[in-house]
N, C-alpha and C. Protein backbone atom coordinates (compact mmCIF):
# COMPACT_ATOMS: atom_id res chain seq x y z
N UNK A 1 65.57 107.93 115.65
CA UNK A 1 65.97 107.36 114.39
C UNK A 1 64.94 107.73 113.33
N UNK A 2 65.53 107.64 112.31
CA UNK A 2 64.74 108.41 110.86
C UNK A 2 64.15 107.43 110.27
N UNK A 3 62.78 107.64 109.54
CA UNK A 3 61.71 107.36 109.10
C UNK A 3 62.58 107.07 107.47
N UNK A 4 63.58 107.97 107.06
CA UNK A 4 63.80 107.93 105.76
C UNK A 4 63.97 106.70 105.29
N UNK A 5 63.25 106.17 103.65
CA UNK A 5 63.84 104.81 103.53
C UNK A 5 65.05 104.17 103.45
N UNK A 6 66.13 105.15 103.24
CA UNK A 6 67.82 104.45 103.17
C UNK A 6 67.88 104.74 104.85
N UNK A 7 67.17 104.83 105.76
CA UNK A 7 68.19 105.28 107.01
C UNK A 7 68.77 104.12 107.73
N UNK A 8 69.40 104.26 108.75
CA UNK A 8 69.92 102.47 109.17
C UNK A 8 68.84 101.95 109.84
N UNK A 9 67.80 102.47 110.46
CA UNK A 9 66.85 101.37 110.75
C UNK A 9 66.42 100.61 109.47
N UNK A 10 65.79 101.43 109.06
CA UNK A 10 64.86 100.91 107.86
C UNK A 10 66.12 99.93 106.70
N UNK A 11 67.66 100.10 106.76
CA UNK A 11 68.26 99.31 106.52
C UNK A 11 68.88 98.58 107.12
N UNK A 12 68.41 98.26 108.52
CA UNK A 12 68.37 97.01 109.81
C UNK A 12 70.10 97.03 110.33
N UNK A 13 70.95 97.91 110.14
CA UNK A 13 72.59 98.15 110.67
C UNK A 13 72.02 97.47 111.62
N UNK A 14 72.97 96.55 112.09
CA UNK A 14 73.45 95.54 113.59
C UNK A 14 73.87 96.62 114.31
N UNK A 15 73.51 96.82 115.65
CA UNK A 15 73.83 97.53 116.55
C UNK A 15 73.57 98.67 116.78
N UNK A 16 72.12 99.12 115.50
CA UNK A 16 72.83 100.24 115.86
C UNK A 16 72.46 101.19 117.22
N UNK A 17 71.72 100.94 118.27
CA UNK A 17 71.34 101.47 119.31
C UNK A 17 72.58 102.00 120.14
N UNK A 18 74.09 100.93 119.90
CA UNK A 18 75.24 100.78 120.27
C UNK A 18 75.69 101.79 119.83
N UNK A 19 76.05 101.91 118.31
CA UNK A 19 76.59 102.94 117.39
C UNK A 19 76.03 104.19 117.80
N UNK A 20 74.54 104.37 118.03
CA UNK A 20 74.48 105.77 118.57
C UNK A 20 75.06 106.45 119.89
N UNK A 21 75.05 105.42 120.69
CA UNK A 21 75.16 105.40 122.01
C UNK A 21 76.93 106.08 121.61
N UNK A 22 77.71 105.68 121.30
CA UNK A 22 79.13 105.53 120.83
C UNK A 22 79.34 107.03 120.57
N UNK A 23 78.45 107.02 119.66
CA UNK A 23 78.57 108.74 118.88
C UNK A 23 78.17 109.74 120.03
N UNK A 24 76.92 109.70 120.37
CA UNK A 24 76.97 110.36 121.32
C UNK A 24 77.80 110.68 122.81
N UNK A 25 78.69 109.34 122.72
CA UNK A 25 80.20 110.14 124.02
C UNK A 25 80.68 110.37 123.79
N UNK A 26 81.32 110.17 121.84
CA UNK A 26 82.35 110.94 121.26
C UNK A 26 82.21 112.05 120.95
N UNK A 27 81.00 112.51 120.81
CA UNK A 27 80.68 114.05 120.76
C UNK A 27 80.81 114.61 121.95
N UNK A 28 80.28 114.10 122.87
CA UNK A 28 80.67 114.60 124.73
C UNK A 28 81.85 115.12 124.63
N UNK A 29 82.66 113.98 124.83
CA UNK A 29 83.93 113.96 124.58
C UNK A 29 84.69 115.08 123.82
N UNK A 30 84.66 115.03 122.79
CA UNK A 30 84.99 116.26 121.82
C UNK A 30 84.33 116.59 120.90
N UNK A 31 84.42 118.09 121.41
CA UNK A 31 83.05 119.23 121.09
C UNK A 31 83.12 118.79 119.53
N UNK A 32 82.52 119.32 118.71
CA UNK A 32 83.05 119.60 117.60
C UNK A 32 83.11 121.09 117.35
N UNK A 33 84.19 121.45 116.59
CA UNK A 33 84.41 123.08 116.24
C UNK A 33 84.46 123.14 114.93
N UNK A 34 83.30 124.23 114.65
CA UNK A 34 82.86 124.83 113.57
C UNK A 34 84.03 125.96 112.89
N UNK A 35 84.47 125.22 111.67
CA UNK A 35 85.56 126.02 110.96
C UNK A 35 85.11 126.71 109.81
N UNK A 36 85.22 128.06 109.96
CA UNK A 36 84.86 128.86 108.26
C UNK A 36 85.94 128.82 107.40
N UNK A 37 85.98 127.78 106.51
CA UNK A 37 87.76 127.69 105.93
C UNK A 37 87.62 128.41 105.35
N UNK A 38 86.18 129.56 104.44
CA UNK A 38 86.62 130.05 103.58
C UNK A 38 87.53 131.26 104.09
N UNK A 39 87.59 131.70 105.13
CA UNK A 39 88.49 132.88 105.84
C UNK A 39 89.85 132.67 105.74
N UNK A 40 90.50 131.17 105.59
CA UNK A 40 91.94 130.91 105.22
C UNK A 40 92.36 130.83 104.11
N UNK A 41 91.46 130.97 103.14
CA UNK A 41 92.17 131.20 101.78
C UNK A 41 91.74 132.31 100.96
N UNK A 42 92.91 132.85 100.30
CA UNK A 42 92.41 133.90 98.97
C UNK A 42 90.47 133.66 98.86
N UNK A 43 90.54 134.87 98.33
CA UNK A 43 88.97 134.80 97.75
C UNK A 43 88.66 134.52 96.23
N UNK A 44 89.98 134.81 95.94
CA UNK A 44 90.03 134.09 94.22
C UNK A 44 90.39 132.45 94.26
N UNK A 45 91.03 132.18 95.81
CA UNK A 45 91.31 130.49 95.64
C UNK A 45 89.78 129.92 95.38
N UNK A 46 89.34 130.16 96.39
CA UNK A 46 87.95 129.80 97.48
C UNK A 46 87.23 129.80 95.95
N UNK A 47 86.85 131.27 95.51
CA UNK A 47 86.12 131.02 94.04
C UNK A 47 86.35 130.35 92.88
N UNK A 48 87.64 129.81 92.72
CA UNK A 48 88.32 129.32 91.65
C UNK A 48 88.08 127.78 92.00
N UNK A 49 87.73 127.47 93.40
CA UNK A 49 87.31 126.13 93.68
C UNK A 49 85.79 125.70 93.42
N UNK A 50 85.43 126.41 94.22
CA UNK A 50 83.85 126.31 93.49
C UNK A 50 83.33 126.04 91.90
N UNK A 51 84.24 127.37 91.49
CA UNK A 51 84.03 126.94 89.76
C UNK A 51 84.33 125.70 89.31
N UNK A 52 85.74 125.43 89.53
CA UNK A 52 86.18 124.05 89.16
C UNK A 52 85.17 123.11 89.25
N UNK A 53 84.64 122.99 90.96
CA UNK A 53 83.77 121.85 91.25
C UNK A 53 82.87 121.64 89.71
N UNK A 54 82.12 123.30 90.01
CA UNK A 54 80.92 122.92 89.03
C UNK A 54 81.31 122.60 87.84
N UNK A 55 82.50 122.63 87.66
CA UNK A 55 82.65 122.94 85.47
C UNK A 55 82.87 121.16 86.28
N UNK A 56 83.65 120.51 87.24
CA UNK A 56 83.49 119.02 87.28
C UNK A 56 82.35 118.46 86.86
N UNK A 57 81.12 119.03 87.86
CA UNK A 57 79.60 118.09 88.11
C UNK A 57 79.23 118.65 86.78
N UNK A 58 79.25 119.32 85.97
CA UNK A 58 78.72 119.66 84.65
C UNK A 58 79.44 118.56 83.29
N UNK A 59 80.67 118.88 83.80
CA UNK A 59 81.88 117.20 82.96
C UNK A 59 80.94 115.85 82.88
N UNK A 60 80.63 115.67 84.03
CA UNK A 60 80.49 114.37 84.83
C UNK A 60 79.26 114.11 83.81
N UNK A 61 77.88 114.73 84.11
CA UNK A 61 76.95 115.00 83.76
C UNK A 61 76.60 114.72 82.01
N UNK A 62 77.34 115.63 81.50
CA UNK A 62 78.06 115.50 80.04
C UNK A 62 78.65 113.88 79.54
N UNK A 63 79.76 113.41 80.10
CA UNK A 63 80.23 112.54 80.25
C UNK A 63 79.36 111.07 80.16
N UNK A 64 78.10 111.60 81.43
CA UNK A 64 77.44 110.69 81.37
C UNK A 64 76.32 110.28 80.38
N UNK A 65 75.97 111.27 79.96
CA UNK A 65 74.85 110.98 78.57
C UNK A 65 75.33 110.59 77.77
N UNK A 66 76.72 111.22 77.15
CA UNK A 66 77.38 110.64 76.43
C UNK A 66 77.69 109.23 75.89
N UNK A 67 77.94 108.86 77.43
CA UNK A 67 78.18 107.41 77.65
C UNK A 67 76.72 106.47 76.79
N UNK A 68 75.91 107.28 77.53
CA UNK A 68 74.66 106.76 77.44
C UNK A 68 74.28 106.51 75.72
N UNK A 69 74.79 107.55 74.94
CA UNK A 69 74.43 107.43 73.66
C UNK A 69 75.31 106.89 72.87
N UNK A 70 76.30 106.72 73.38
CA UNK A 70 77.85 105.50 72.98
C UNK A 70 76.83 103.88 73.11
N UNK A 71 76.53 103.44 74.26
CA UNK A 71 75.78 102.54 74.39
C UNK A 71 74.76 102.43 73.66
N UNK A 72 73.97 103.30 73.70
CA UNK A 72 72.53 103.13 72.72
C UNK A 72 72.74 102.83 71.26
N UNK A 73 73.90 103.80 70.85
CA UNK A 73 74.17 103.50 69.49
C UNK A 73 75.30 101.79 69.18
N UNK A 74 75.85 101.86 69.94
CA UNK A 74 76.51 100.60 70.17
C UNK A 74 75.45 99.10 69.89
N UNK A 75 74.51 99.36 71.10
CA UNK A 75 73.12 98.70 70.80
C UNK A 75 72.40 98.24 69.75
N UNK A 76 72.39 99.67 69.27
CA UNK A 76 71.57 99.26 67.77
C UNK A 76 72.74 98.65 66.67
N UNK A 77 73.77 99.11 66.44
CA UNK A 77 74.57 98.51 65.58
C UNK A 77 74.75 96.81 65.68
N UNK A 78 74.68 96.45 67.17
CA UNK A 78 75.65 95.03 66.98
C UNK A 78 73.70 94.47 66.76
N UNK A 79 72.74 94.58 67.28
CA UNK A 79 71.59 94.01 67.04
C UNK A 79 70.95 93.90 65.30
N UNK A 80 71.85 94.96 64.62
CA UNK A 80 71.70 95.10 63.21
C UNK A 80 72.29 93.55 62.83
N UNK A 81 73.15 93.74 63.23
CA UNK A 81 74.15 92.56 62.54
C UNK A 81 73.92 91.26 62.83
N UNK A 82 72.59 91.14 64.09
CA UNK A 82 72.28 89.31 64.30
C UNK A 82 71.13 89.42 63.65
């Protein structure tokens, strides 16, 4: 178990000695198989997804400062007025 500070020890999960135990026969159990999806689609899909993502996390990003200066200015206006 991991040292990291979010990991489930260090965030005390009930059971979890159980939960590993669990995972580890379901992996026994069934292998897991390593899929290269990018081999099933176009290479313009595959790239046209990626882009998307990023023009998303770049939106998001945008979006969010934005927000941020909607609020700030919001802030100062209604504090003008008391």
């Amino acid at each position: 178990m991991g040292t990291a500070r979010l990991s489930p020890s260090n965030r005390k999960i009930a059971n979890l000695d159980k939960r590993i135990r669990l995972l580890e026969k379901y992996e026994r159990e069934f292998r897991p198989r390593k899929i290269d999806l990018e081999t099933y689609v176009s290479p313009d899909k595959w790239r046209n997804y990626w882009e998307n993502r990023a023009n998303l996390i770049r939106y998001m990003r945008e979006s969010n400062n934005l927000a941020a200066e909607i609020q700030k200015e919001i802030k100062e206006k209604i504090e003008k007025e008391i």
